[in-house]
Every structure is written in structure tokens, then in C-alpha cells.
C-alpha atoms as a PDB file:
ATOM      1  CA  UNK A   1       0.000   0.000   0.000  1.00  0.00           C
ATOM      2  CA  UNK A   2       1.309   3.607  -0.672  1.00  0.00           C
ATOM      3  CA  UNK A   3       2.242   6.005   1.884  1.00  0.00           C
ATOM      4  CA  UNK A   4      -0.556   7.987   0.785  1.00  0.00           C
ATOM      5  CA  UNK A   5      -3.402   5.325   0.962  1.00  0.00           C
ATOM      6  CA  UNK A   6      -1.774   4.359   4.770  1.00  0.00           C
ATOM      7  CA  UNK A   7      -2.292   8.071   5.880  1.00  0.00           C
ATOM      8  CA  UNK A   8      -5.308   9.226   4.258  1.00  0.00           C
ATOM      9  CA  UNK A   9      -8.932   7.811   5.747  1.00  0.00           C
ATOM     10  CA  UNK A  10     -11.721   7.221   2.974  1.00  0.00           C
ATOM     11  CA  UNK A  11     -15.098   8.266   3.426  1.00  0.00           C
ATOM     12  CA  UNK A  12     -17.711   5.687   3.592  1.00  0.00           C
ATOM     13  CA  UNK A  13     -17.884   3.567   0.676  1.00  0.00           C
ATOM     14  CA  UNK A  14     -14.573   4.387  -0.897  1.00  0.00           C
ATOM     15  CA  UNK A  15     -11.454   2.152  -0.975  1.00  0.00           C
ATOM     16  CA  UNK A  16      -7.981   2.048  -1.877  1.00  0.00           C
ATOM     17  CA  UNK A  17      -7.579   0.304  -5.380  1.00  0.00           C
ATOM     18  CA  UNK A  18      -5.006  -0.227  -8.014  1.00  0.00           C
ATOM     19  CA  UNK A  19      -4.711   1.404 -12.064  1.00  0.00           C
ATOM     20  CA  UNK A  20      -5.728  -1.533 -13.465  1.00  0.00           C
ATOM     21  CA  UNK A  21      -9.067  -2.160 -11.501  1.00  0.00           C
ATOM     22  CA  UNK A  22     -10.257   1.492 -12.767  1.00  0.00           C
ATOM     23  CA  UNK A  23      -8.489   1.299 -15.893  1.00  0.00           C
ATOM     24  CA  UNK A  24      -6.512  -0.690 -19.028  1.00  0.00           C
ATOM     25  CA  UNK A  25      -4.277   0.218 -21.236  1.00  0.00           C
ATOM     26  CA  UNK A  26      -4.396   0.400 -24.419  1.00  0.00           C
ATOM     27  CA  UNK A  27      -2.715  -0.309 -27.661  1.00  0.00           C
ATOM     28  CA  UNK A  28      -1.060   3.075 -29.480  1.00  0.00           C
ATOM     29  CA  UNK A  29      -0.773   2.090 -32.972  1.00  0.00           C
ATOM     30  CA  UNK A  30       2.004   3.453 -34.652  1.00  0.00           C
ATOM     31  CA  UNK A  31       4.316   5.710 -32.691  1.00  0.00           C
ATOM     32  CA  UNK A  32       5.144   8.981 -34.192  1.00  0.00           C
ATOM     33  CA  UNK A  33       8.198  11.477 -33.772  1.00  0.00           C
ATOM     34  CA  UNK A  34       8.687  15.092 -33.718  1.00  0.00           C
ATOM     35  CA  UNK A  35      10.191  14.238 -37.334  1.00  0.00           C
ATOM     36  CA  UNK A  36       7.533  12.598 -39.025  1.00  0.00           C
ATOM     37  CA  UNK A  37       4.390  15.231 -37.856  1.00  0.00           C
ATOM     38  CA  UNK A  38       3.509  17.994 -39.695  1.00  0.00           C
ATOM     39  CA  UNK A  39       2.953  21.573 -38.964  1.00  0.00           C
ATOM     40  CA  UNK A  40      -1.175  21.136 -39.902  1.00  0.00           C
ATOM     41  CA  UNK A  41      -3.256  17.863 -40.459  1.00  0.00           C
ATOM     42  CA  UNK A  42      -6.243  16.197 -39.610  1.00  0.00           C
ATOM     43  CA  UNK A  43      -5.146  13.313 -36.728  1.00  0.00           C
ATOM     44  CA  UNK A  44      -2.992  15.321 -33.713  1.00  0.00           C
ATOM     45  CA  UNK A  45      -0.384  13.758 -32.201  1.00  0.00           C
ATOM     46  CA  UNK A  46      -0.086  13.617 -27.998  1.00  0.00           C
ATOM     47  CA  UNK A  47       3.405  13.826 -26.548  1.00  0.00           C
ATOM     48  CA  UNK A  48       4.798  15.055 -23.437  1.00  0.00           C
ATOM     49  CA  UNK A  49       5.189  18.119 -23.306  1.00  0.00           C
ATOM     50  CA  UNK A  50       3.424  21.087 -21.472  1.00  0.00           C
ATOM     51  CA  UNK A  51       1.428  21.897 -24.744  1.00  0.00           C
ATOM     52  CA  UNK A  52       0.655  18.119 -25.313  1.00  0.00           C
ATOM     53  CA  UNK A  53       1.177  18.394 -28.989  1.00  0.00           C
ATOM     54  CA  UNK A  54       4.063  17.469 -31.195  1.00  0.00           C
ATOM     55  CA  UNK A  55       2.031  18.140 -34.466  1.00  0.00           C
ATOM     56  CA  UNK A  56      -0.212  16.493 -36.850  1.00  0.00           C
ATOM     57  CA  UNK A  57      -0.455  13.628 -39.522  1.00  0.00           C
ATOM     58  CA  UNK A  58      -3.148  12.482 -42.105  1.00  0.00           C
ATOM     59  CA  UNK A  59      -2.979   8.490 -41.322  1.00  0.00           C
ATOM     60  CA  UNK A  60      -5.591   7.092 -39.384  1.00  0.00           C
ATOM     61  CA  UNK A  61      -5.359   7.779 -35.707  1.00  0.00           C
ATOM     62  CA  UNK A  62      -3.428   5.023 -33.195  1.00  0.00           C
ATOM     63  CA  UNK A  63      -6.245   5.406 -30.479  1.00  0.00           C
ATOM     64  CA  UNK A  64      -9.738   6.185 -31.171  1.00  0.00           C
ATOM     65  CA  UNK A  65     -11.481   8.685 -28.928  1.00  0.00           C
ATOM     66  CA  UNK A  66     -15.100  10.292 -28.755  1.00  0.00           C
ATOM     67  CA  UNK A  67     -17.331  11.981 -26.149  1.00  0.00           C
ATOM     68  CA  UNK A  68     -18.934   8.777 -25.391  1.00  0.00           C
ATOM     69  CA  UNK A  69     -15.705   7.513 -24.738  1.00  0.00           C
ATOM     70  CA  UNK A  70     -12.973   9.263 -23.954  1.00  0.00           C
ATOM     71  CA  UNK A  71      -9.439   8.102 -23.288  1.00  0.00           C
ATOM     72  CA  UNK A  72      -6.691   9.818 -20.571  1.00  0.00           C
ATOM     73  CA  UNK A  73      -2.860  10.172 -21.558  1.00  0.00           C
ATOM     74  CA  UNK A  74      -0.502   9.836 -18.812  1.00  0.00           C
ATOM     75  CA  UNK A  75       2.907  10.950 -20.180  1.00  0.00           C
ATOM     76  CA  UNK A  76       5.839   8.574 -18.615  1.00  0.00           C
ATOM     77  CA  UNK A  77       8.550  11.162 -18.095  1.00  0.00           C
ATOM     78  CA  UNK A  78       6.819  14.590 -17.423  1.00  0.00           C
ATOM     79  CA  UNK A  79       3.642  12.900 -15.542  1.00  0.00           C
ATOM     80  CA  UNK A  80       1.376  14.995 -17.637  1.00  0.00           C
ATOM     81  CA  UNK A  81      -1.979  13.719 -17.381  1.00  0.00           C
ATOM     82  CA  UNK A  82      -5.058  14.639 -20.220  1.00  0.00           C
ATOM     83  CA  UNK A  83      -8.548  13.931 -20.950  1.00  0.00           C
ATOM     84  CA  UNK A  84      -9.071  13.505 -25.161  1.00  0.00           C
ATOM     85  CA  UNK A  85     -12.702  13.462 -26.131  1.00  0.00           C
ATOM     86  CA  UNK A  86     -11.627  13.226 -30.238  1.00  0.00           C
ATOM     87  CA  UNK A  87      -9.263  10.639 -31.903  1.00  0.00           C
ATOM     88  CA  UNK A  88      -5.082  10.898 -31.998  1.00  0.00           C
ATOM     89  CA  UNK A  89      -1.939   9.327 -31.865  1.00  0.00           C
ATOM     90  CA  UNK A  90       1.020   9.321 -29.407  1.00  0.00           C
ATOM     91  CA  UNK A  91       4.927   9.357 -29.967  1.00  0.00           C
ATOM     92  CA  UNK A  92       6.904   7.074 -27.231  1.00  0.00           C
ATOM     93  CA  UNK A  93       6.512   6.816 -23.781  1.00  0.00           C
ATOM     94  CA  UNK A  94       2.904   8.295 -23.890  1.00  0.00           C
ATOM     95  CA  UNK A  95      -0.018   5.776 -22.618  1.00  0.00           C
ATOM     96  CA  UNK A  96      -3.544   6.158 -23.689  1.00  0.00           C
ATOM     97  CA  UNK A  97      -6.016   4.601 -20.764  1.00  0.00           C
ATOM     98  CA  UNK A  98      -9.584   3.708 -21.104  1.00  0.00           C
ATOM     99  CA  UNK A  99     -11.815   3.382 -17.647  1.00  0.00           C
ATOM    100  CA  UNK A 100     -13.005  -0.013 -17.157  1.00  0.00           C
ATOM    101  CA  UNK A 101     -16.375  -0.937 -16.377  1.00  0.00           C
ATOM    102  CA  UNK A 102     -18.451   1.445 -14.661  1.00  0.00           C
ATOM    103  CA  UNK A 103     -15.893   3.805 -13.661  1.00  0.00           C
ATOM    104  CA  UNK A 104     -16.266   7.068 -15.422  1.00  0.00           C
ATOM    105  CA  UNK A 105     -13.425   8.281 -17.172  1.00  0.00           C
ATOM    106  CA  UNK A 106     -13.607  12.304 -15.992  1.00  0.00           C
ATOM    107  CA  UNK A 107     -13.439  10.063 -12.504  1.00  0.00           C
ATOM    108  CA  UNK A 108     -10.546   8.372 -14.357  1.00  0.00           C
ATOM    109  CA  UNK A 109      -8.830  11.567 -15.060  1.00  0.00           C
ATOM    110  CA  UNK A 110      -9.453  13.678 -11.533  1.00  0.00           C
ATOM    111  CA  UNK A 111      -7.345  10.178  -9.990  1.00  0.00           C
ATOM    112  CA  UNK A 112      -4.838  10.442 -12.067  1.00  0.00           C
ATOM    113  CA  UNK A 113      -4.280  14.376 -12.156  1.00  0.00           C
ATOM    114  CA  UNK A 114      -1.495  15.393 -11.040  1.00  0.00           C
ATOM    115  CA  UNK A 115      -1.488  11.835  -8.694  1.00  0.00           C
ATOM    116  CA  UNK A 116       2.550  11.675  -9.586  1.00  0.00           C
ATOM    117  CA  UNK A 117       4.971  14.443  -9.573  1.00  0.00           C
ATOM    118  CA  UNK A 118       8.023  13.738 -11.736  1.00  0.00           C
ATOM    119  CA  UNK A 119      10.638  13.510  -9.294  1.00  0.00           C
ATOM    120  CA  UNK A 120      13.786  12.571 -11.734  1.00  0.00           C
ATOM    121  CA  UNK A 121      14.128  11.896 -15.596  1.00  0.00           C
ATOM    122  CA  UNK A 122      12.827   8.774 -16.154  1.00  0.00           C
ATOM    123  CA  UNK A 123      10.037   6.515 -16.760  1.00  0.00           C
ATOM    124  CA  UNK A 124       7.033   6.982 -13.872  1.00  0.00           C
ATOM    125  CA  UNK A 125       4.616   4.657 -14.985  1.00  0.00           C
ATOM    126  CA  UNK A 126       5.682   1.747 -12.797  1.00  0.00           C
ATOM    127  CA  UNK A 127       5.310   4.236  -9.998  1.00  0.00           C
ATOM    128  CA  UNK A 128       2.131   5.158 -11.319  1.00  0.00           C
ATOM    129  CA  UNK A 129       1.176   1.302 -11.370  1.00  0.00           C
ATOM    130  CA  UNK A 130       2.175   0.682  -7.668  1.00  0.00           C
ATOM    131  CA  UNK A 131       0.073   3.559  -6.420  1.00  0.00           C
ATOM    132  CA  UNK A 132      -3.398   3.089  -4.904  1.00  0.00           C
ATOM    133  CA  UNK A 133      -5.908   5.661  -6.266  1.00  0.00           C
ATOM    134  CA  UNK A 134      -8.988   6.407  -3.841  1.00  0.00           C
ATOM    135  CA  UNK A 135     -12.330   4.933  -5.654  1.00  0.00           C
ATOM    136  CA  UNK A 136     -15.856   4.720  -4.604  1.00  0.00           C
ATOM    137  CA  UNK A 137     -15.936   1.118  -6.436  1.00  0.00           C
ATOM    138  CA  UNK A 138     -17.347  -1.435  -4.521  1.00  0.00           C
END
């Protein structure tokens, strides 16, 4: 159990729970590079930065988003966490999430806001793994 989940009391009917029982990762596609994006173009592409965008590319998109369903980023190096309502891809190191079941994936992006502060240059997604997330899941 994290440090936070040990120190921090839930309300009634919340528990501590793990990534993967509110969400799943999923697969990127093709991977893209500051190189190969363009300036303009109808598919975006997600990195890490603050901006979020590297640029653009005509292809079909690596992960398919909508409003009805929505996917989070969380970016492995920089932590930066976002909430894509419309289709894109992702260069390297950034990992597209879609809430499982009935967890609602605004929910899914509020837990995962600012949840890990990079701390040193370097992947944080197995430290994102290993920390329990508050959830009203039963």
C-alpha cells in the first residue's frame, strides 16, 4: 500500500484500489516522432510536453477517442496527465487509458491528475502502477 493510501482515511464507501481495476491500457498504434508530424493535419499527435502536442499527420489515428468515450494520456517522463474526447496518436513513452467498467473516465482523469509528480528523468509509470488511487468502487 502507498504512503498515501496508509495516511489518508476514505469516506464511507470508498477504498484504496489499483490502475488496473479502474483502468486498461491500451494499444497506441504506430508511434510517431517530432520528425515525421507535420505543422497542420487532420489526426494530432499527444506527446509530453506542457502543450501536449508534437504536431499532426493524415494516417488514421493510433487510439480512437469520442465523447462517449474518452481516453486519458498519462505521459511517462513529465507525468502529464489529459482527458481527449476526439481521436489521436502518441509518440513514445505516452499511454492512452480507457476506464473499465463502470468507472467514469472524468473520474478516471481527476485520480490520475497530477497523482505523480516527476521527481527525476525517467520513466514513472511503474510508480504510477504501484500507487493506490482512492475509488468509490465497490
Amino acid at each position: 500500500m502507498s504512503i498515501e493510501a496508509e495516511h489518508n482515511p476514505l469516506p464511507s464507501g470508498w477504498r484504496w484500489v489499483s490502475l488496473d481495476e479502474v483502468a486498461y491500457k491500451l494499444p497506441t498504434g504506430p508511434l510517431f516522432d517530432r520528425e515525421s508530424c507535420k505543422s497542420s493535419g487532420k489526426i494530432p499527435v499527444v506527446d509530453q510536453s506542457e502543450e501536449g502536442l508534437v504536431g499532426y499527420h493524415d494516417d488514421l489515428p493510433g487510439i480512437f477517442a469520442s465523447k462517449e468515450q474518452p481516453v486519458v494520456t498519462f505521459a511517462n517522463h513529465t507525468c502529464a496527465v489529459r482527458l481527449l474526447k476526439a481521436s489521436f496518436s502518441v509518440i513514445q513513452n505516452v499511454f492512452p487509458l480507457r476506464a473499465r467498467g463502470d468507472v467514469d473516465t472524468d473520474f478516471l482523469y481527476w485520480l490520475l491528475f497530477r497523482r505523480i509528480r516527476p521527481s527525476f528523468y525517467g520513466g514513472h509509470w511503474p510508480k504510477l502502477v504501484e500507487t493506490k488511487l482512492p475509488s468509490h468502487l465497490s
